[in-house]
PDB file of N, CA and C in Angstrom:
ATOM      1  N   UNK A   1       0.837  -1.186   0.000  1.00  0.00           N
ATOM      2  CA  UNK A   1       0.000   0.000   0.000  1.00  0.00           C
ATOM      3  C   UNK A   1       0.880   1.246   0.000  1.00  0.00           C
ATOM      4  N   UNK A   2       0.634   2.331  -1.218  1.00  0.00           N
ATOM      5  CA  UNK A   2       1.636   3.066  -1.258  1.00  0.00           C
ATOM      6  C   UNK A   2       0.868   4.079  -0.016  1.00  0.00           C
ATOM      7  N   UNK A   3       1.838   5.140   0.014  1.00  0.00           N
ATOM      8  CA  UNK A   3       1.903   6.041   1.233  1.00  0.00           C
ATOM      9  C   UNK A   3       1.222   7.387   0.591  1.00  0.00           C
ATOM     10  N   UNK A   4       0.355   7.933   1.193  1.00  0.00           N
ATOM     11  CA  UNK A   4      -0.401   9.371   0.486  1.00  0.00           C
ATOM     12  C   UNK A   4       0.529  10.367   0.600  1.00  0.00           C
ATOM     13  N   UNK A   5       0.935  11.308  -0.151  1.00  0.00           N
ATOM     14  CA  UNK A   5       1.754  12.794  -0.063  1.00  0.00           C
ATOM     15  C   UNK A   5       1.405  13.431   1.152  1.00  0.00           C
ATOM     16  N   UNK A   6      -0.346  13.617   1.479  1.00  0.00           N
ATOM     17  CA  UNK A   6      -0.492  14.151   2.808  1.00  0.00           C
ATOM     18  C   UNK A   6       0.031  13.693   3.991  1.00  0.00           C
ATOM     19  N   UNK A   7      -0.026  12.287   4.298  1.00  0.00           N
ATOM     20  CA  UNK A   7       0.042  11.188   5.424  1.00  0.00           C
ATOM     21  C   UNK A   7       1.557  11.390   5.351  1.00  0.00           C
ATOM     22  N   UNK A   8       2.466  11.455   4.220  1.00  0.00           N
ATOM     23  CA  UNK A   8       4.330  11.993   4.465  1.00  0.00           C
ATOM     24  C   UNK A   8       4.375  12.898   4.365  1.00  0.00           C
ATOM     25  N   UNK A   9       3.639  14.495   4.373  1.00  0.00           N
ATOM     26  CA  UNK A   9       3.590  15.732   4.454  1.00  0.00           C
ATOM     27  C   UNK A   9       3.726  15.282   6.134  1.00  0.00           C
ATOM     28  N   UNK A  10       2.334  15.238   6.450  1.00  0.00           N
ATOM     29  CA  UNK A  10       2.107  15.452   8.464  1.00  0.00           C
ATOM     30  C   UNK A  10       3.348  14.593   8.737  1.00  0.00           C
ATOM     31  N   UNK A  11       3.957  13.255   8.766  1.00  0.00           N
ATOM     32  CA  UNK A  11       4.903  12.798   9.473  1.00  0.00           C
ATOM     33  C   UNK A  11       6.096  13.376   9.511  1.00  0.00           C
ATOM     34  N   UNK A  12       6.325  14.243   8.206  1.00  0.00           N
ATOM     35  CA  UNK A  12       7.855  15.313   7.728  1.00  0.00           C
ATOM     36  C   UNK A  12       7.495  16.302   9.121  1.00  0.00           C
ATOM     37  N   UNK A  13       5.932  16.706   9.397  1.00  0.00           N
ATOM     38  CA  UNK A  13       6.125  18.090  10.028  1.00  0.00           C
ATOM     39  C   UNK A  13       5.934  17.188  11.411  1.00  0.00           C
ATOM     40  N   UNK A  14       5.547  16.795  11.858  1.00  0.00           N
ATOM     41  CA  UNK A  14       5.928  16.013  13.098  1.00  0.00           C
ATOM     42  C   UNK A  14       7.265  15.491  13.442  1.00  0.00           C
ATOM     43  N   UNK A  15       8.343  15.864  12.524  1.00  0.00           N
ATOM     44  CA  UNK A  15       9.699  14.849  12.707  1.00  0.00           C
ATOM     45  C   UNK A  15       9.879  16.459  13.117  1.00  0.00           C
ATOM     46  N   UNK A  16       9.580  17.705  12.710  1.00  0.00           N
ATOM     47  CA  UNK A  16      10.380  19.190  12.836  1.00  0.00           C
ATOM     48  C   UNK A  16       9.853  19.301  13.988  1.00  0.00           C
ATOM     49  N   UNK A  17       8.481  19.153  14.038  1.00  0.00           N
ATOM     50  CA  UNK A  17       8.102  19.730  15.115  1.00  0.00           C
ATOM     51  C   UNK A  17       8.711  19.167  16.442  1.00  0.00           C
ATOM     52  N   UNK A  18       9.126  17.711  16.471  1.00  0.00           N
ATOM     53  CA  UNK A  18       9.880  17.720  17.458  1.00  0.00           C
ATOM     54  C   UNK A  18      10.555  18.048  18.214  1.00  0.00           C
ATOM     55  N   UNK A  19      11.691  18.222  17.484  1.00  0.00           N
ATOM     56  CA  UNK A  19      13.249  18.995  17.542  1.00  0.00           C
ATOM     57  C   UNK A  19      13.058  20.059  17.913  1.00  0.00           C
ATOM     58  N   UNK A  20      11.453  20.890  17.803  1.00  0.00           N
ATOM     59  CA  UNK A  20      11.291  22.544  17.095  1.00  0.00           C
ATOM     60  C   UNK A  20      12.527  23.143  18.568  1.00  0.00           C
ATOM     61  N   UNK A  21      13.024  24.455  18.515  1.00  0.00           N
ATOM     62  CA  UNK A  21      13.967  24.819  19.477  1.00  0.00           C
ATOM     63  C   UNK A  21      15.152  24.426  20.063  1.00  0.00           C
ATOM     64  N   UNK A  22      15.345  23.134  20.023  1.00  0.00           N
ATOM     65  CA  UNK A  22      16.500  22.265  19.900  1.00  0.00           C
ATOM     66  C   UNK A  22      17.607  21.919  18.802  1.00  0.00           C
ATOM     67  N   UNK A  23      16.711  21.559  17.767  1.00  0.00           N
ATOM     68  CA  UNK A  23      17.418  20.880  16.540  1.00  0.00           C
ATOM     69  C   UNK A  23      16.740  21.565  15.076  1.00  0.00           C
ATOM     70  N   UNK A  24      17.924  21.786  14.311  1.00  0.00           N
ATOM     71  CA  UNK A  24      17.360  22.078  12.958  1.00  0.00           C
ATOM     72  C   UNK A  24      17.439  20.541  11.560  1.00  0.00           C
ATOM     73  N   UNK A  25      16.754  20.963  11.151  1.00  0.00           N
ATOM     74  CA  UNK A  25      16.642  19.586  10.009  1.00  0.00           C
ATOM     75  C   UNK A  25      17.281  20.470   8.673  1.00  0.00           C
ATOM     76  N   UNK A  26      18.036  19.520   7.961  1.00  0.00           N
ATOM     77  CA  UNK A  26      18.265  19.659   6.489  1.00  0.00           C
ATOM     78  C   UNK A  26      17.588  18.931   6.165  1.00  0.00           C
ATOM     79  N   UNK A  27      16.847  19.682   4.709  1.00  0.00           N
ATOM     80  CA  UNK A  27      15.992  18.836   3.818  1.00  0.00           C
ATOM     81  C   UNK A  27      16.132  17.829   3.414  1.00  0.00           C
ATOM     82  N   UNK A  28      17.448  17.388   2.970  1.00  0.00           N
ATOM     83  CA  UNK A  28      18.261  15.815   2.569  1.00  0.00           C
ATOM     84  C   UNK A  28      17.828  15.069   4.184  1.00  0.00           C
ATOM     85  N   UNK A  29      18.176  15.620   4.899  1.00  0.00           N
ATOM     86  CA  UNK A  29      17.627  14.642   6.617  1.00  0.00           C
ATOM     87  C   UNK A  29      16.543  14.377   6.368  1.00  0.00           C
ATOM     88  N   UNK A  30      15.581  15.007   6.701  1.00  0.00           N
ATOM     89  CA  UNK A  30      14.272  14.703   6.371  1.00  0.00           C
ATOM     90  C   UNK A  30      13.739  13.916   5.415  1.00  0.00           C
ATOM     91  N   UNK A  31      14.184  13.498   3.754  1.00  0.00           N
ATOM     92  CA  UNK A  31      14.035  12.616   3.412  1.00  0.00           C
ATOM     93  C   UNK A  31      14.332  11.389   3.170  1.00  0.00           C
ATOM     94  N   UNK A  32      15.897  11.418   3.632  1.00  0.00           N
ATOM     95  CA  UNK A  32      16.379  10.131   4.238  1.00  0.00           C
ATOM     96  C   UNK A  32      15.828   9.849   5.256  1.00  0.00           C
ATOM     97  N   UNK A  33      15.476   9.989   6.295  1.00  0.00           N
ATOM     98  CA  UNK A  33      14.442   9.490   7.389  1.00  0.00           C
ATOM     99  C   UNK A  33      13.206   8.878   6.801  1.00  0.00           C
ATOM    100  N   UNK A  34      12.670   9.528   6.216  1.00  0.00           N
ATOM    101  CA  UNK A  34      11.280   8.965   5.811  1.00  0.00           C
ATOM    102  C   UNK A  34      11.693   7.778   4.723  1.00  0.00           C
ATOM    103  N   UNK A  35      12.382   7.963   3.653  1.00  0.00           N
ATOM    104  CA  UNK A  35      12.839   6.860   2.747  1.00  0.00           C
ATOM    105  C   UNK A  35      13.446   5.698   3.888  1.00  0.00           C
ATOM    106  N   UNK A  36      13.479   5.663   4.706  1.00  0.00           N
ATOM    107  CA  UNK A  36      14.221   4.625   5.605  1.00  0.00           C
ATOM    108  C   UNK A  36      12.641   4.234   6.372  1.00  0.00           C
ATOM    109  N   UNK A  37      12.275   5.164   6.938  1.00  0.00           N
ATOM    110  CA  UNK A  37      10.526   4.363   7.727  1.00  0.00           C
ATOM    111  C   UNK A  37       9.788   3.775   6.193  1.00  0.00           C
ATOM    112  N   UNK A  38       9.982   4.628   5.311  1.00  0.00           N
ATOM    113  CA  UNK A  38       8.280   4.137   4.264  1.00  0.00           C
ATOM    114  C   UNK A  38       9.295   3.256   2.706  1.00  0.00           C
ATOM    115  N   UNK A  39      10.469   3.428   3.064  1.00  0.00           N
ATOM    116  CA  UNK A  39      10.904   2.490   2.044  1.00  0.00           C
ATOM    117  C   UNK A  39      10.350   1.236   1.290  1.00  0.00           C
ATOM    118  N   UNK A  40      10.002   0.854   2.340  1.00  0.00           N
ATOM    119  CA  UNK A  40       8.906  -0.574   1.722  1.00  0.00           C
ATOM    120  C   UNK A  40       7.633  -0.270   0.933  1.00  0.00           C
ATOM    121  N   UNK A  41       7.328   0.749   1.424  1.00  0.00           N
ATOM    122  CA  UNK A  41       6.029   0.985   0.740  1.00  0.00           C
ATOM    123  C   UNK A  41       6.472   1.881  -0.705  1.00  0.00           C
ATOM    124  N   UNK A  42       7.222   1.800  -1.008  1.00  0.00           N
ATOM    125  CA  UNK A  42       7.618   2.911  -2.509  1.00  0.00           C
ATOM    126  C   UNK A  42       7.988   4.011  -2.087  1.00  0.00           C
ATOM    127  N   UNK A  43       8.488   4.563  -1.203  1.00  0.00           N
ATOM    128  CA  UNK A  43       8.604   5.958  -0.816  1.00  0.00           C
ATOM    129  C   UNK A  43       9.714   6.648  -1.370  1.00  0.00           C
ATOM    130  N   UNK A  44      10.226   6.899  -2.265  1.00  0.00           N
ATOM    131  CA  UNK A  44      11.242   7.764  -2.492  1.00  0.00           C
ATOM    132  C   UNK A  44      11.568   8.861  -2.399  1.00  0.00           C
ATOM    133  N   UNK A  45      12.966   9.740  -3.103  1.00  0.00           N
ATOM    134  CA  UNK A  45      13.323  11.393  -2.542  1.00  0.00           C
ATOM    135  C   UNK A  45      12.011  11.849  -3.283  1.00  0.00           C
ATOM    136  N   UNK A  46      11.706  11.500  -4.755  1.00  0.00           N
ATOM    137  CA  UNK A  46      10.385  12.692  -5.710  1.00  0.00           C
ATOM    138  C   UNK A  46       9.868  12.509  -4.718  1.00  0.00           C
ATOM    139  N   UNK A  47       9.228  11.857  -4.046  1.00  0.00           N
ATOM    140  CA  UNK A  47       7.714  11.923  -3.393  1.00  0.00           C
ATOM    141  C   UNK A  47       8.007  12.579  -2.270  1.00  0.00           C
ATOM    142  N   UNK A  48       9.301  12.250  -1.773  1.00  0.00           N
ATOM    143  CA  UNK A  48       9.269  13.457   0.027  1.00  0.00           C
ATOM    144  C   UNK A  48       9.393  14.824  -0.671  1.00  0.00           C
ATOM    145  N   UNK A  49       9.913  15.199  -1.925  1.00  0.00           N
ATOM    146  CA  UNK A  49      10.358  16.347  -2.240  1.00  0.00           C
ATOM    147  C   UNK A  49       9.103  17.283  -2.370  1.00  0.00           C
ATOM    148  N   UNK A  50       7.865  16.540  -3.102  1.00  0.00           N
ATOM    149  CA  UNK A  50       6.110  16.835  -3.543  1.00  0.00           C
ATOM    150  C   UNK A  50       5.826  17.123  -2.014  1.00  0.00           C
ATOM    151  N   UNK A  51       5.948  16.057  -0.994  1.00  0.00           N
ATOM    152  CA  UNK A  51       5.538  15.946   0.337  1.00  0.00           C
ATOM    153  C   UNK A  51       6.119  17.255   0.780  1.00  0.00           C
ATOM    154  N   UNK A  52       7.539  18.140   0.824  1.00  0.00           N
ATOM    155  CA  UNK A  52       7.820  19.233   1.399  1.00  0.00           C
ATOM    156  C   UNK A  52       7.495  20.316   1.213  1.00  0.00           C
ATOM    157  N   UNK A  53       6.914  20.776  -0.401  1.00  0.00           N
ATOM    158  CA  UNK A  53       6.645  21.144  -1.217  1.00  0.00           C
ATOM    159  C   UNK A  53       5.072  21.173  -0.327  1.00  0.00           C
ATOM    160  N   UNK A  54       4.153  20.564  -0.361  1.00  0.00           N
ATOM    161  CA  UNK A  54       3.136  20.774   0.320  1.00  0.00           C
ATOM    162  C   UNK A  54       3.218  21.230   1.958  1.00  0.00           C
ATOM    163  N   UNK A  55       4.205  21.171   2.348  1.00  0.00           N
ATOM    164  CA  UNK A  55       4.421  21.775   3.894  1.00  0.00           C
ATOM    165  C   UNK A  55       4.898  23.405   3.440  1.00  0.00           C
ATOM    166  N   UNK A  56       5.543  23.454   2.548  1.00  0.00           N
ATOM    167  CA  UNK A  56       6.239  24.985   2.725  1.00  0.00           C
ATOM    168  C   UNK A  56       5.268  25.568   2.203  1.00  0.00           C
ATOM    169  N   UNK A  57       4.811  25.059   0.798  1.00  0.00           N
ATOM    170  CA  UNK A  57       3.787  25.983   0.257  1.00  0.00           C
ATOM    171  C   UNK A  57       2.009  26.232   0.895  1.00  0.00           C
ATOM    172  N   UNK A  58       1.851  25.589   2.215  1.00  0.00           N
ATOM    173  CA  UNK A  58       1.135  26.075   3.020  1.00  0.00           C
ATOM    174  C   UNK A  58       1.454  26.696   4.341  1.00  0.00           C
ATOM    175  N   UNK A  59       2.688  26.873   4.461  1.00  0.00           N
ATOM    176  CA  UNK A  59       3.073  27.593   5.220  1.00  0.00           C
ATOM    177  C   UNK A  59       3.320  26.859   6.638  1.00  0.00           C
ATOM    178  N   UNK A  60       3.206  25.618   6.172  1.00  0.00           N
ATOM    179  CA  UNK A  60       3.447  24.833   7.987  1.00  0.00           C
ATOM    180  C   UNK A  60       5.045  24.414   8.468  1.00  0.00           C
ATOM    181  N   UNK A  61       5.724  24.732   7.357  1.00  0.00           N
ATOM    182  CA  UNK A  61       7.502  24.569   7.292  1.00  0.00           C
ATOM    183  C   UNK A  61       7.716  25.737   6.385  1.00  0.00           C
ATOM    184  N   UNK A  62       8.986  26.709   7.005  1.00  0.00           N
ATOM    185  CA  UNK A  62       9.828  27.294   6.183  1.00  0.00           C
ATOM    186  C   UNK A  62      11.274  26.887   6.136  1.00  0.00           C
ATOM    187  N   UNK A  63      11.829  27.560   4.726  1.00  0.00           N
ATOM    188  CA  UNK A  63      13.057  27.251   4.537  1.00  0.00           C
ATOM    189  C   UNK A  63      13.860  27.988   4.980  1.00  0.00           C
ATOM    190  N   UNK A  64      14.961  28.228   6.152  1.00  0.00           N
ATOM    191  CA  UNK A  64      15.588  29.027   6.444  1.00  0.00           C
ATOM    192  C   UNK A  64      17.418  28.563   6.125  1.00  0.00           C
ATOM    193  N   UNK A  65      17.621  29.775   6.094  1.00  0.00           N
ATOM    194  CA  UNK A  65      19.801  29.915   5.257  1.00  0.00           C
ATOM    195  C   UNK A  65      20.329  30.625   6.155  1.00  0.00           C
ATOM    196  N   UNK A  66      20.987  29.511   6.955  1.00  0.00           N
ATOM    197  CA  UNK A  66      22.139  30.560   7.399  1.00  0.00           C
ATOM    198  C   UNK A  66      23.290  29.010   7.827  1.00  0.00           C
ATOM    199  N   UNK A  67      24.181  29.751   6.792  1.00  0.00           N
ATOM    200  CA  UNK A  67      25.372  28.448   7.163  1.00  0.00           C
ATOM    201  C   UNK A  67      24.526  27.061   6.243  1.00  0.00           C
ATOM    202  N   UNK A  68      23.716  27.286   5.491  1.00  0.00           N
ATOM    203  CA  UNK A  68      23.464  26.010   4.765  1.00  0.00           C
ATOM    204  C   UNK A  68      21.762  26.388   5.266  1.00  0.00           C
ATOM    205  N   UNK A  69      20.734  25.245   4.328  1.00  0.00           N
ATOM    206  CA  UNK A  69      19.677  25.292   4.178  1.00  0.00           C
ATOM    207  C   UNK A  69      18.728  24.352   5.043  1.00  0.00           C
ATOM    208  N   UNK A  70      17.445  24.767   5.495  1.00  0.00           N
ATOM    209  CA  UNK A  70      17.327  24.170   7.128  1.00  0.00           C
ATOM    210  C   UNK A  70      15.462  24.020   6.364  1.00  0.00           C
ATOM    211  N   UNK A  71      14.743  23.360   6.976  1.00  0.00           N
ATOM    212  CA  UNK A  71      13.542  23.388   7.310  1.00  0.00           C
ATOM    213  C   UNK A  71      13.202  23.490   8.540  1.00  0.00           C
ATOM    214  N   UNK A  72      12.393  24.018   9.349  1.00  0.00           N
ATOM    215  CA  UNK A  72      11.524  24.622  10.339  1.00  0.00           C
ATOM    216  C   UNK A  72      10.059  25.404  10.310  1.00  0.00           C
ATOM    217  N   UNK A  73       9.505  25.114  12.006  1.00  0.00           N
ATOM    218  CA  UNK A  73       8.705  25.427  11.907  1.00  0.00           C
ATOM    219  C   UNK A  73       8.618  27.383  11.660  1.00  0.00           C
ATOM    220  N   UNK A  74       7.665  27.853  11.028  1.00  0.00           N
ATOM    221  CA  UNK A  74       7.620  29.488  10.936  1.00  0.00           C
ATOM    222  C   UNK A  74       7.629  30.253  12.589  1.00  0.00           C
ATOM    223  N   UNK A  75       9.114  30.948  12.270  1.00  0.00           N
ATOM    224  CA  UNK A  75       8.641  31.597  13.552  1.00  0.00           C
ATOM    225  C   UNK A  75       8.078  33.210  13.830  1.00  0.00           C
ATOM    226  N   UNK A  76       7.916  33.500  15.046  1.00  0.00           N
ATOM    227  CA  UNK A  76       6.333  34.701  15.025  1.00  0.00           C
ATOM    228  C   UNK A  76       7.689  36.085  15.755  1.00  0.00           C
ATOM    229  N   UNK A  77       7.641  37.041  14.340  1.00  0.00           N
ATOM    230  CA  UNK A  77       8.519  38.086  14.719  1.00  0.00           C
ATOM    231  C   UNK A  77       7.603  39.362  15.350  1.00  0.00           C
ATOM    232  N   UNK A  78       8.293  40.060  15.977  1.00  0.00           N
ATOM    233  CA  UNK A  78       8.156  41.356  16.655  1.00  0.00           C
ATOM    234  C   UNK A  78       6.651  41.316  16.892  1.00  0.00           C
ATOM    235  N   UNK A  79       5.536  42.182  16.517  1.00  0.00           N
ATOM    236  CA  UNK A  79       4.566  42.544  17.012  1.00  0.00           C
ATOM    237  C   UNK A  79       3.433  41.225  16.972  1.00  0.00           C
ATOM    238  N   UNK A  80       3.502  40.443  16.169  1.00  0.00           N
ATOM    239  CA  UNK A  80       3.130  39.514  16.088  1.00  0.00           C
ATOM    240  C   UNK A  80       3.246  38.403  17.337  1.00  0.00           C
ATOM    241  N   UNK A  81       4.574  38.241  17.289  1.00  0.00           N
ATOM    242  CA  UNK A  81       4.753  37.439  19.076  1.00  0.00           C
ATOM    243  C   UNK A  81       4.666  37.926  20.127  1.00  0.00           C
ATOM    244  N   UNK A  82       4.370  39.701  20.273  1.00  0.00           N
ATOM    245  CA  UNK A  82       4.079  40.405  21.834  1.00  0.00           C
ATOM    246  C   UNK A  82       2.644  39.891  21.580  1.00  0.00           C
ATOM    247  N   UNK A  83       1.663  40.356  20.252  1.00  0.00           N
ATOM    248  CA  UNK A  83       0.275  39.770  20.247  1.00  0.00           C
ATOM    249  C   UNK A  83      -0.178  38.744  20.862  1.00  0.00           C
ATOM    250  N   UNK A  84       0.390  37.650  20.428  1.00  0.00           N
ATOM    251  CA  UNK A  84       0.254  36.553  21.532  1.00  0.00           C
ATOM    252  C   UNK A  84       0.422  36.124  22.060  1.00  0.00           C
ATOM    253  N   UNK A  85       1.597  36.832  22.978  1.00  0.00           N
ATOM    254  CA  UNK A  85       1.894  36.612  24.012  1.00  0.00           C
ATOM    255  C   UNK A  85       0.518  37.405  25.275  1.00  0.00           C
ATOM    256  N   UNK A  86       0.048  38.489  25.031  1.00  0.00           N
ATOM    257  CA  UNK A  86      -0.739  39.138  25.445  1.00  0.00           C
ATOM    258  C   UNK A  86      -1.875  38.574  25.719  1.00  0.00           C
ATOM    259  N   UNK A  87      -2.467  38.000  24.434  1.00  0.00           N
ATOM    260  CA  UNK A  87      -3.162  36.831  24.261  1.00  0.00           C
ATOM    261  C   UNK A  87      -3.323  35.900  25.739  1.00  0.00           C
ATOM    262  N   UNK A  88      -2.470  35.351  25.196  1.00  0.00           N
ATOM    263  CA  UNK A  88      -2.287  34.410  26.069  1.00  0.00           C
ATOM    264  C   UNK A  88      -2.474  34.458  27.896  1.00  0.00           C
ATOM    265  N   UNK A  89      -2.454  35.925  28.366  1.00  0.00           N
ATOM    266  CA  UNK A  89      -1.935  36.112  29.768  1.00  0.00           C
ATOM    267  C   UNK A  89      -3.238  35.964  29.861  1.00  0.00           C
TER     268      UNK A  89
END
């Protein structure tokens, strides 16, 4: 049973979200991980690449550069993160 793009979209953003604050992922990480869990099922790099491709281009992973190229979750700058922080109290 092959593996849906969505169903390796959410597990890509659950592997970031882990790490989130701790650890950064390279995109090559991320699909060697998954080609190693869904290998059996047909999973290759095209399909994690479609799969990341649907995380960034909805905005639930960005690509960030510094010292080399990273995926992460989006983080909440200046007035935006006092907002909810405010929120929140």
């Amino acid at each position: 049973m092959a593996v849906d793009l969505n169903q390796l979209a959410d597990e890509m953003f659950k592997m970031v979200e882990e790490v989130h604050g701790v650890k950064k992922y390279k995109p090559s990480d991320v699909f060697k991980a998954m080609v190693k869990k869904y290998g059996d099922e047909g999973v290759d790099k095209k399909q994690c690449k479609s799969a990341m491709r649907i995380l960034i281009d909805s905005e639930r992973l960005v690509y960030t550069y510094f010292n080399g190229s990273w995926v992460e979750l989006p983080g909440e700058e200046g007035a935006a993160k006092a907002a909810n922080e405010a929120a929140n109290k």
